[in-house]
PDB file of N, CA and C in Angstrom:
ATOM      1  N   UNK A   1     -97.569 125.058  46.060  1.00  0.00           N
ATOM      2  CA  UNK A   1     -98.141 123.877  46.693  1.00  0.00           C
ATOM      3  C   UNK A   1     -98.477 122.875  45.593  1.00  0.00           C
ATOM      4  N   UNK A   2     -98.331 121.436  45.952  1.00  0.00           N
ATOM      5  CA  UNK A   2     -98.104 120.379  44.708  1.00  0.00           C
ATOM      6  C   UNK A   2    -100.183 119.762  45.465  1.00  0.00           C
ATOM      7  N   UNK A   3    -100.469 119.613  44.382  1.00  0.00           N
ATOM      8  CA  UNK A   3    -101.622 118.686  44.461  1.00  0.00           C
ATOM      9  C   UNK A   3    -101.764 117.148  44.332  1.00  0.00           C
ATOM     10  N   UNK A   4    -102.302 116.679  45.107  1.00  0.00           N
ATOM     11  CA  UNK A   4    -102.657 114.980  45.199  1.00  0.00           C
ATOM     12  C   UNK A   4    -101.841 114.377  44.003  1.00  0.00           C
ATOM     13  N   UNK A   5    -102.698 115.048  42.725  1.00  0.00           N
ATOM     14  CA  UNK A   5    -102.474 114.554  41.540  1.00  0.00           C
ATOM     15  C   UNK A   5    -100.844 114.278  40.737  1.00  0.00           C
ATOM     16  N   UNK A   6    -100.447 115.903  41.592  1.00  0.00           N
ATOM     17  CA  UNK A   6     -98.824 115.665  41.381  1.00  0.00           C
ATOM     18  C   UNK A   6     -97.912 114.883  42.237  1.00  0.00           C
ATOM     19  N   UNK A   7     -98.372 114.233  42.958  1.00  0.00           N
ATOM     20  CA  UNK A   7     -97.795 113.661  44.252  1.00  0.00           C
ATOM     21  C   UNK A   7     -97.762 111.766  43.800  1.00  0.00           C
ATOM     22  N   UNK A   8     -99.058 111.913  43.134  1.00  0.00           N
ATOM     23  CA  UNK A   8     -99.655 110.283  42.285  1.00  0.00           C
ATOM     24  C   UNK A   8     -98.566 110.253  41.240  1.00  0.00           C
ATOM     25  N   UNK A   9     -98.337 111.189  40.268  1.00  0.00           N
ATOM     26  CA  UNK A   9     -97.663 111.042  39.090  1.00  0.00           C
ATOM     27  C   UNK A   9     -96.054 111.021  39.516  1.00  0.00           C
ATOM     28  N   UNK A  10     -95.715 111.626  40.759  1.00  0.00           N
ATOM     29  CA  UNK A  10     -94.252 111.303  40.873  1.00  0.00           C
ATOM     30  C   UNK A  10     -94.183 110.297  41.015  1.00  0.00           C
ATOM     31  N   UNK A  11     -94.727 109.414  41.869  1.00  0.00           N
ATOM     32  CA  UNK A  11     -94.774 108.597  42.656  1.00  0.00           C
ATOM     33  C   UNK A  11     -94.433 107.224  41.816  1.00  0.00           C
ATOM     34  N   UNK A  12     -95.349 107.353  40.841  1.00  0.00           N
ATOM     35  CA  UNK A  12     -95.793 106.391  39.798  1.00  0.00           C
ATOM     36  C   UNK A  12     -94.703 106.504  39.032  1.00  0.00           C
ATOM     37  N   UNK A  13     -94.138 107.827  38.654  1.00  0.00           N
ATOM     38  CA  UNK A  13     -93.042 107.806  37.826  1.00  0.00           C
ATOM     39  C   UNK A  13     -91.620 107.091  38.022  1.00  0.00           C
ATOM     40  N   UNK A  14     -91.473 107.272  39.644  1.00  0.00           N
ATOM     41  CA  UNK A  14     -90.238 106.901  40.620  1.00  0.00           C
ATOM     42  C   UNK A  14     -90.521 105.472  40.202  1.00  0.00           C
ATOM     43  N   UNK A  15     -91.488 104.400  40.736  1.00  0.00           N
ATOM     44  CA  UNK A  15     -91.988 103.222  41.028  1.00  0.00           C
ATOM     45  C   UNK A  15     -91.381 102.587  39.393  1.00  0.00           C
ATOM     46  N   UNK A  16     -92.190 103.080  38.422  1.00  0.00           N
ATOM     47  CA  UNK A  16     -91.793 102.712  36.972  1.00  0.00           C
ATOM     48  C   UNK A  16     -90.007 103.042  36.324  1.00  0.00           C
ATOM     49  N   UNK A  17     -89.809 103.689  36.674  1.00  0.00           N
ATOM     50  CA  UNK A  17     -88.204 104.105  36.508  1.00  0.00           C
ATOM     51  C   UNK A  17     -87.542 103.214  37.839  1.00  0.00           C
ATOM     52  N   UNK A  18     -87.981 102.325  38.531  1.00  0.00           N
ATOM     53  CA  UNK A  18     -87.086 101.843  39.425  1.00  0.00           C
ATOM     54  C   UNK A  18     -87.395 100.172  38.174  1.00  0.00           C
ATOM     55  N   UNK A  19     -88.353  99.958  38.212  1.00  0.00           N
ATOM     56  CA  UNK A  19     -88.967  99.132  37.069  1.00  0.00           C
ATOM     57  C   UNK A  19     -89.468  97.617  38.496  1.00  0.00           C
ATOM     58  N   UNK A  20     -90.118  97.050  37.804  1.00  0.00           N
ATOM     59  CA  UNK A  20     -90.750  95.766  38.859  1.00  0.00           C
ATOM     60  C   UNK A  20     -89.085  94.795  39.510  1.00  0.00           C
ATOM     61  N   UNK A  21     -89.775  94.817  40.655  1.00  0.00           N
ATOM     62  CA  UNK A  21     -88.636  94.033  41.722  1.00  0.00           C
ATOM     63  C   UNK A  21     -87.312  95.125  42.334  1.00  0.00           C
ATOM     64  N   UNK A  22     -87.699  96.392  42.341  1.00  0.00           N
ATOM     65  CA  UNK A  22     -87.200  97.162  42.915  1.00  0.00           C
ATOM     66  C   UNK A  22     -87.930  98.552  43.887  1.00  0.00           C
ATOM     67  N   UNK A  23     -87.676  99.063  44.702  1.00  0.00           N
ATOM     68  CA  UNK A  23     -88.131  99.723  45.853  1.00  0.00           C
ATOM     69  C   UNK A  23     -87.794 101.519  45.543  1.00  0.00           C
ATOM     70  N   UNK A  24     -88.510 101.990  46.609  1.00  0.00           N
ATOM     71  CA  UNK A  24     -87.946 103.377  46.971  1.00  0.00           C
ATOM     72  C   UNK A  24     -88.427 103.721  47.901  1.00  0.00           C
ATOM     73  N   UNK A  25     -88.275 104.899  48.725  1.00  0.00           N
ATOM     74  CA  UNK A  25     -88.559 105.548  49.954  1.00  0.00           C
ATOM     75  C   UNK A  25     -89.416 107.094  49.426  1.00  0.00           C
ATOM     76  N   UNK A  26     -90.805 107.210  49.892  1.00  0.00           N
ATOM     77  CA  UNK A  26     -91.293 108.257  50.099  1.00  0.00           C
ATOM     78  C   UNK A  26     -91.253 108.991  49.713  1.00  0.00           C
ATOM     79  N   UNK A  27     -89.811 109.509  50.782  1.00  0.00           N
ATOM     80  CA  UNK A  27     -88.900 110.375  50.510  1.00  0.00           C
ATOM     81  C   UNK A  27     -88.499 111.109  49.451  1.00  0.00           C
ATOM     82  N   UNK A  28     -88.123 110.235  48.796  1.00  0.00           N
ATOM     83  CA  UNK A  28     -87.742 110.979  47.201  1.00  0.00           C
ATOM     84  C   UNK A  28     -88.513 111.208  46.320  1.00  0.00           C
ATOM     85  N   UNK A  29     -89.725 110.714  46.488  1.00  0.00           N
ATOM     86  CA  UNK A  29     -90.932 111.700  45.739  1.00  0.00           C
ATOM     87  C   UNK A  29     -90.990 113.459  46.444  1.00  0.00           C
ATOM     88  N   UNK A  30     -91.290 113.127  47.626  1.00  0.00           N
ATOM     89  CA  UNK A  30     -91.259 114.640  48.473  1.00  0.00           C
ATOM     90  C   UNK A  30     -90.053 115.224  48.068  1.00  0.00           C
ATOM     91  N   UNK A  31     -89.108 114.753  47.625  1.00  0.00           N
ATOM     92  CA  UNK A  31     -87.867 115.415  47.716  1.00  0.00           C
ATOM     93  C   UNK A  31     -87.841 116.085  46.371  1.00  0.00           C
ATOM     94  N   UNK A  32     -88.152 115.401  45.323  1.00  0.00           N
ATOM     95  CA  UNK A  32     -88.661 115.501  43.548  1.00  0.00           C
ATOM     96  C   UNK A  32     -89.562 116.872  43.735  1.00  0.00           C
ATOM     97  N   UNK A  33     -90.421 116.500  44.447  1.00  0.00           N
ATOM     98  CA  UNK A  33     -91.456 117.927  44.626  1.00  0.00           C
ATOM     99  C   UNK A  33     -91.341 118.890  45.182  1.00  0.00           C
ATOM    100  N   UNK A  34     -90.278 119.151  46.385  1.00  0.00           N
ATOM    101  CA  UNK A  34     -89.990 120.212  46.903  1.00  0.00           C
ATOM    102  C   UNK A  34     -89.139 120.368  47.611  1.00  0.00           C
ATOM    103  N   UNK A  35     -87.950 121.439  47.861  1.00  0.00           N
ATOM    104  CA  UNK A  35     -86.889 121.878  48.636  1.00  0.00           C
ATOM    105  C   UNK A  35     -87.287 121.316  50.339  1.00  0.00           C
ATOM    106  N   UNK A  36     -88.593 122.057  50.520  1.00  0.00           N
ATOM    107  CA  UNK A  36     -89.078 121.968  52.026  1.00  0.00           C
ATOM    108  C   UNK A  36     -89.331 120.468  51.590  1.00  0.00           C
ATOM    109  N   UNK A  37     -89.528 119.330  51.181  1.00  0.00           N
ATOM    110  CA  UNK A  37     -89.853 118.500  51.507  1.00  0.00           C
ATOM    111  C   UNK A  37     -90.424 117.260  52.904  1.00  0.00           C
ATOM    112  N   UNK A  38     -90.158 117.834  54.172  1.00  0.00           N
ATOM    113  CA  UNK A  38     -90.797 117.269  55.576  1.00  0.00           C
ATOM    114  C   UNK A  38     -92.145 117.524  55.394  1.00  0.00           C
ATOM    115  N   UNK A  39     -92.751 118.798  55.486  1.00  0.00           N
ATOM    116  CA  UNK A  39     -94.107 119.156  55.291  1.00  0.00           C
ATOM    117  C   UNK A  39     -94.885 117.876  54.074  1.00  0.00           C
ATOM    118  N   UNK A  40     -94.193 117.625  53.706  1.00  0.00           N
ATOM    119  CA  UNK A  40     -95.009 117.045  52.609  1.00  0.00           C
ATOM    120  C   UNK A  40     -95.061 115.490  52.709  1.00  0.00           C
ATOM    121  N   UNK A  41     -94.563 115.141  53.595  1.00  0.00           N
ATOM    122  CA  UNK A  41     -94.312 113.438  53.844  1.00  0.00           C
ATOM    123  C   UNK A  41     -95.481 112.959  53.926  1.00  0.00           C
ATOM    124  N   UNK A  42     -96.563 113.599  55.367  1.00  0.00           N
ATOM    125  CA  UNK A  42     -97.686 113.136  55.382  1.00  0.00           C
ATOM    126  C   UNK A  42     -98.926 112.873  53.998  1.00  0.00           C
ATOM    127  N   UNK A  43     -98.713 113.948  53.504  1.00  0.00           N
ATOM    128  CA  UNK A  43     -99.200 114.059  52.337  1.00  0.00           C
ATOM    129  C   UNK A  43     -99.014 112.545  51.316  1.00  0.00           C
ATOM    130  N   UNK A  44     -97.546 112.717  50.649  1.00  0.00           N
ATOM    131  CA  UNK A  44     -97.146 111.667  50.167  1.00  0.00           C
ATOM    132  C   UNK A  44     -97.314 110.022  50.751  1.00  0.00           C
ATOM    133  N   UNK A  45     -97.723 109.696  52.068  1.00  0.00           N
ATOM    134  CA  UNK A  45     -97.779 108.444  52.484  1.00  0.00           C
ATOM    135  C   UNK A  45     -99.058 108.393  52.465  1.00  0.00           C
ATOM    136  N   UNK A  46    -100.251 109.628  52.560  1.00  0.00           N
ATOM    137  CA  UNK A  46    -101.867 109.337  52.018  1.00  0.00           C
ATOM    138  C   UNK A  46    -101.851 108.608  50.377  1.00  0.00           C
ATOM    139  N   UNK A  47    -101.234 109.906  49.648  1.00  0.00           N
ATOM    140  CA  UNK A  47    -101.690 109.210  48.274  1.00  0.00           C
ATOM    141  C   UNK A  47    -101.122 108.048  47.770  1.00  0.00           C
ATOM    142  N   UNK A  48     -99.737 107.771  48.403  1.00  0.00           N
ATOM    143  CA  UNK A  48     -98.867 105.957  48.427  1.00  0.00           C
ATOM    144  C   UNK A  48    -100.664 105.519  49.104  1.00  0.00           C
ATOM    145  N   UNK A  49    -100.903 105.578  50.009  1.00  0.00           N
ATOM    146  CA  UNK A  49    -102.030 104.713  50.641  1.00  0.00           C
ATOM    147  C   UNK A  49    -103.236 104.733  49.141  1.00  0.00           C
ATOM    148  N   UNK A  50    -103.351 105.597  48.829  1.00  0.00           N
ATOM    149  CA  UNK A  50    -104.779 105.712  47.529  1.00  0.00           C
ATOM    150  C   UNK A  50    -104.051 104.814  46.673  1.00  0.00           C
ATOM    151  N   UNK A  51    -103.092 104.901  46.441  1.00  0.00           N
ATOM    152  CA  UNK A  51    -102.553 104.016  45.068  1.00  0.00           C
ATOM    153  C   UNK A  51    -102.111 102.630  45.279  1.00  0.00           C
ATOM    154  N   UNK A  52    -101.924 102.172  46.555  1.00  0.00           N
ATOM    155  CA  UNK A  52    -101.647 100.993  46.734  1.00  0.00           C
ATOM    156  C   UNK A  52    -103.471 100.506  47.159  1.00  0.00           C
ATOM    157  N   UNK A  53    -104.378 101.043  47.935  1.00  0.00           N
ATOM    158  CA  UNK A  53    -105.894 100.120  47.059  1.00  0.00           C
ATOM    159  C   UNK A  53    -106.092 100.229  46.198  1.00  0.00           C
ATOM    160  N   UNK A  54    -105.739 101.176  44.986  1.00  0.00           N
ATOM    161  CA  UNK A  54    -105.976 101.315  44.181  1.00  0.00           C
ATOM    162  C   UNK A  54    -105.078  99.737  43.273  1.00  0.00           C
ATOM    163  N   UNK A  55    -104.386  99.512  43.936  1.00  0.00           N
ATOM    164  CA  UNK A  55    -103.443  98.191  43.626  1.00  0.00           C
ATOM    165  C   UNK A  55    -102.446  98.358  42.227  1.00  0.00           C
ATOM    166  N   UNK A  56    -101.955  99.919  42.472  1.00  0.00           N
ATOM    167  CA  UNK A  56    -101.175 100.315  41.900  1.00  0.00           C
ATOM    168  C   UNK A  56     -99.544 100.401  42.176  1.00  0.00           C
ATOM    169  N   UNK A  57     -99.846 100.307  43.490  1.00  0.00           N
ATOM    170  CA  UNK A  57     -98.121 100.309  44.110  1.00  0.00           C
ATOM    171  C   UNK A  57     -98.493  99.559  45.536  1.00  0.00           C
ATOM    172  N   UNK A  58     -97.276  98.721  45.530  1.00  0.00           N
ATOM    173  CA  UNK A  58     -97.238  98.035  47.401  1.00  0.00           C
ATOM    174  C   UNK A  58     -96.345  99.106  48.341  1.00  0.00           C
ATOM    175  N   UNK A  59     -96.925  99.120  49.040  1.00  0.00           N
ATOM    176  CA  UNK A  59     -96.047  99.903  50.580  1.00  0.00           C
ATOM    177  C   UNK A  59     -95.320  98.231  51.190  1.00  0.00           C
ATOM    178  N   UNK A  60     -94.346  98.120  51.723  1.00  0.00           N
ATOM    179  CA  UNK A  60     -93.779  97.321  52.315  1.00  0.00           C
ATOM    180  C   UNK A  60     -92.584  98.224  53.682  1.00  0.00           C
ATOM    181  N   UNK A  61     -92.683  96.989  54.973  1.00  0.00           N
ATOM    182  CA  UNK A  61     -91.792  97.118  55.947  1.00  0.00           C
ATOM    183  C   UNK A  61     -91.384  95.964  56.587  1.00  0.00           C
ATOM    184  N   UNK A  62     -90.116  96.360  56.186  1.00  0.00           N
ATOM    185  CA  UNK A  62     -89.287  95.441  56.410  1.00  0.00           C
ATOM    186  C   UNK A  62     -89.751  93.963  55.410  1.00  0.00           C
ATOM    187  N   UNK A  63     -89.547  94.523  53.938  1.00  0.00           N
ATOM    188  CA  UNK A  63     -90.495  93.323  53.436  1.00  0.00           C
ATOM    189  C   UNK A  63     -91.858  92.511  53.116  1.00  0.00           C
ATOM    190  N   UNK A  64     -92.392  93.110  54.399  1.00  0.00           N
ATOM    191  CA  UNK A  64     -94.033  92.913  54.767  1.00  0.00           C
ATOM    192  C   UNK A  64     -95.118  93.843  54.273  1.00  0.00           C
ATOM    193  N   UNK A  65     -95.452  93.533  53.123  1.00  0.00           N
ATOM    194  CA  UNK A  65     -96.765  94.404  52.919  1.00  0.00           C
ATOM    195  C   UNK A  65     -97.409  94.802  54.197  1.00  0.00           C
ATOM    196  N   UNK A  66     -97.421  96.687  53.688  1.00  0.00           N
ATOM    197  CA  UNK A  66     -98.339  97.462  54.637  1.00  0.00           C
ATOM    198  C   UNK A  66     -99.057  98.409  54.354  1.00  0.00           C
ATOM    199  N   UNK A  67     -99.816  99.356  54.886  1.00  0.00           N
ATOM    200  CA  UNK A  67    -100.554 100.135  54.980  1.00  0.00           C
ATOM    201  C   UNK A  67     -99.912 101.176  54.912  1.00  0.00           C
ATOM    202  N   UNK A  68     -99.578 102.163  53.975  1.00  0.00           N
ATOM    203  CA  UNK A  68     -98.740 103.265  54.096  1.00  0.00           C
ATOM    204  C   UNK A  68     -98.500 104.620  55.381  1.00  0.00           C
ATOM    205  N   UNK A  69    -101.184 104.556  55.687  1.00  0.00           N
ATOM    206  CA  UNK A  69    -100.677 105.208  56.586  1.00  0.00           C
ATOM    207  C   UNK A  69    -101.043 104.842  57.902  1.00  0.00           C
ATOM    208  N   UNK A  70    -101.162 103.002  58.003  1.00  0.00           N
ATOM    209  CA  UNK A  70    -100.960 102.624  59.427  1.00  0.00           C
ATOM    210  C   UNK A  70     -99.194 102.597  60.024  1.00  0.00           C
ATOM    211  N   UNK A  71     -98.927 101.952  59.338  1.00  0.00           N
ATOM    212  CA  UNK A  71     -97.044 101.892  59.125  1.00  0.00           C
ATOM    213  C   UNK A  71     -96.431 102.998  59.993  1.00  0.00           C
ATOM    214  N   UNK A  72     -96.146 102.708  60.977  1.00  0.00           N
ATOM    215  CA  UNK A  72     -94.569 103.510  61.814  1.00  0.00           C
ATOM    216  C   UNK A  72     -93.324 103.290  61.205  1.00  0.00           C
ATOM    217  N   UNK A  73     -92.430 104.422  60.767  1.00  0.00           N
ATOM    218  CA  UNK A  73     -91.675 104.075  60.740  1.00  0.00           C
ATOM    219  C   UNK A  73     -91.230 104.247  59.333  1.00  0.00           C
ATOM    220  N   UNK A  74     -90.067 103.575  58.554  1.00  0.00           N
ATOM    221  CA  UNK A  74     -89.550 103.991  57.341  1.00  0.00           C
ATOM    222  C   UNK A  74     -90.465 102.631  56.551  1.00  0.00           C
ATOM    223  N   UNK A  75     -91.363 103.467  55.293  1.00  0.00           N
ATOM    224  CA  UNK A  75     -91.535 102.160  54.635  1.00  0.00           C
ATOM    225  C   UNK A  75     -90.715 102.063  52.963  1.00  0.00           C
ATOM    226  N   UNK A  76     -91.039 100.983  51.732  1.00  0.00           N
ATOM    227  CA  UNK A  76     -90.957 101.204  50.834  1.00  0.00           C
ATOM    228  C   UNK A  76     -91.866 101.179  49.588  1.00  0.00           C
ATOM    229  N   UNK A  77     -91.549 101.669  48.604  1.00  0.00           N
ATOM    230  CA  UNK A  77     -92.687 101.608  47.838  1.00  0.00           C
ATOM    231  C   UNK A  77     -92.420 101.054  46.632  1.00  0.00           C
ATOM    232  N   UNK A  78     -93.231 100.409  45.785  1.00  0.00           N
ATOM    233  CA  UNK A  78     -92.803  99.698  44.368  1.00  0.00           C
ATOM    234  C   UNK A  78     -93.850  99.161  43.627  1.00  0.00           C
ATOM    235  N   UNK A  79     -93.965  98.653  42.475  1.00  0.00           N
ATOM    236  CA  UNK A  79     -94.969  98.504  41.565  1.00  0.00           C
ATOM    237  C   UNK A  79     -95.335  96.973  41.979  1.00  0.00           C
ATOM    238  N   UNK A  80     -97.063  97.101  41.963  1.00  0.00           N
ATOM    239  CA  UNK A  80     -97.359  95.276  42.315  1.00  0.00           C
ATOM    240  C   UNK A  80     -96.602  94.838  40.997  1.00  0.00           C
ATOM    241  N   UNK A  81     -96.586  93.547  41.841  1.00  0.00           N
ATOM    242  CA  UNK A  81     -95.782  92.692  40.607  1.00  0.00           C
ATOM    243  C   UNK A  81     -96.814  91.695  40.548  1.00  0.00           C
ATOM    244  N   UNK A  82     -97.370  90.972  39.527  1.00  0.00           N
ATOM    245  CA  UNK A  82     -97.977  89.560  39.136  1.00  0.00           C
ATOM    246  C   UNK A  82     -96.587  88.506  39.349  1.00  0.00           C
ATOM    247  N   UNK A  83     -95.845  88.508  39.583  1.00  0.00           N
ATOM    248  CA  UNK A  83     -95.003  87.263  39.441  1.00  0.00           C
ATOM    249  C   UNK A  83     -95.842  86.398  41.308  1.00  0.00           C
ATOM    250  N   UNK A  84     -95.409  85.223  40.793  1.00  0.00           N
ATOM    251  CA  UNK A  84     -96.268  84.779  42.257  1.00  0.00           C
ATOM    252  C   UNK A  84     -94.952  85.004  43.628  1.00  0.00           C
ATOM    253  N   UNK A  85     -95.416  85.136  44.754  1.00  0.00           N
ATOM    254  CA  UNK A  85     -94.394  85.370  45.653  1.00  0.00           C
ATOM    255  C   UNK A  85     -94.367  86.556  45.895  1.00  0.00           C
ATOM    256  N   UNK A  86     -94.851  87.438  45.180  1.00  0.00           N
ATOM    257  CA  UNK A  86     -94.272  89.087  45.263  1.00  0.00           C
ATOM    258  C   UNK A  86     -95.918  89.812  45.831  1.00  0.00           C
ATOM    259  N   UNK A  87     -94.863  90.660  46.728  1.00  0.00           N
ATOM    260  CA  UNK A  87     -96.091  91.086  47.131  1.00  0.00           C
ATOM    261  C   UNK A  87     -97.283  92.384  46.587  1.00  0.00           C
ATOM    262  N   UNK A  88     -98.408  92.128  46.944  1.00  0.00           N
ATOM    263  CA  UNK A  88     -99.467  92.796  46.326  1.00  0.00           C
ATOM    264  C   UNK A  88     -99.909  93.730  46.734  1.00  0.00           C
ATOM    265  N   UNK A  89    -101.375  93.967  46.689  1.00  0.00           N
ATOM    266  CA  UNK A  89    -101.447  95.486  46.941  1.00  0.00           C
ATOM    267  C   UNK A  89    -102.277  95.042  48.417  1.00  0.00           C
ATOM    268  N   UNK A  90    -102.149  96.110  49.000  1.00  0.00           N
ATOM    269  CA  UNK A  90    -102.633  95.559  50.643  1.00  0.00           C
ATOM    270  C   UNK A  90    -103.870  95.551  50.549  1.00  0.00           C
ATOM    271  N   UNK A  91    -105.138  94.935  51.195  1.00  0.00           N
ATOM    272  CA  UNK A  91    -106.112  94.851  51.036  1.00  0.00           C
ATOM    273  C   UNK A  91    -106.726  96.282  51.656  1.00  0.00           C
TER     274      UNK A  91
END
């Protein structure tokens, strides 16, 4: 079983290796962490939620900054960017 902490550091790792102005899905953190990966989605869209107030990463759908775990549906994830226009960390 992977802890919060390992779930933050993939996450962060994916986000930085995609580098600013690029995306990813969830998904492939859960997938990084484990074979069973479904079980673990919920998990992974809490701590996307801690790290984006934390205003460390944006959740976006369809473009639109969101809430990782109000959000239905497929979201993406990526590093706030300071450039103006880009979106931030959700309030």
């Amino acid at each position: 079983m992977c802890s919060d902490s390992d779930i933050a550091g993939v996450l962060t790792d994916l986000a930085h290796r995609r580098g600013a102005g690029a995306s990813f899905c969830p998904s492939e953190a859960a997938r990084a962490l484990s074979q069973d990966w479904r079980p673990l989605m919920p998990r992974v869209r809490a701590v996307a939620a801690g790290l984006a107030r934390a205003g460390q990463l944006v959740a976006t759908q369809k473009g639109v900054p969101v809430d990782p775990l109000a959000a239905r549906g497929p979201i993406r994830l990526a590093l706030v960017s300071d450039a103006p226009g880009s979106p931030g960390p959700v309030p």
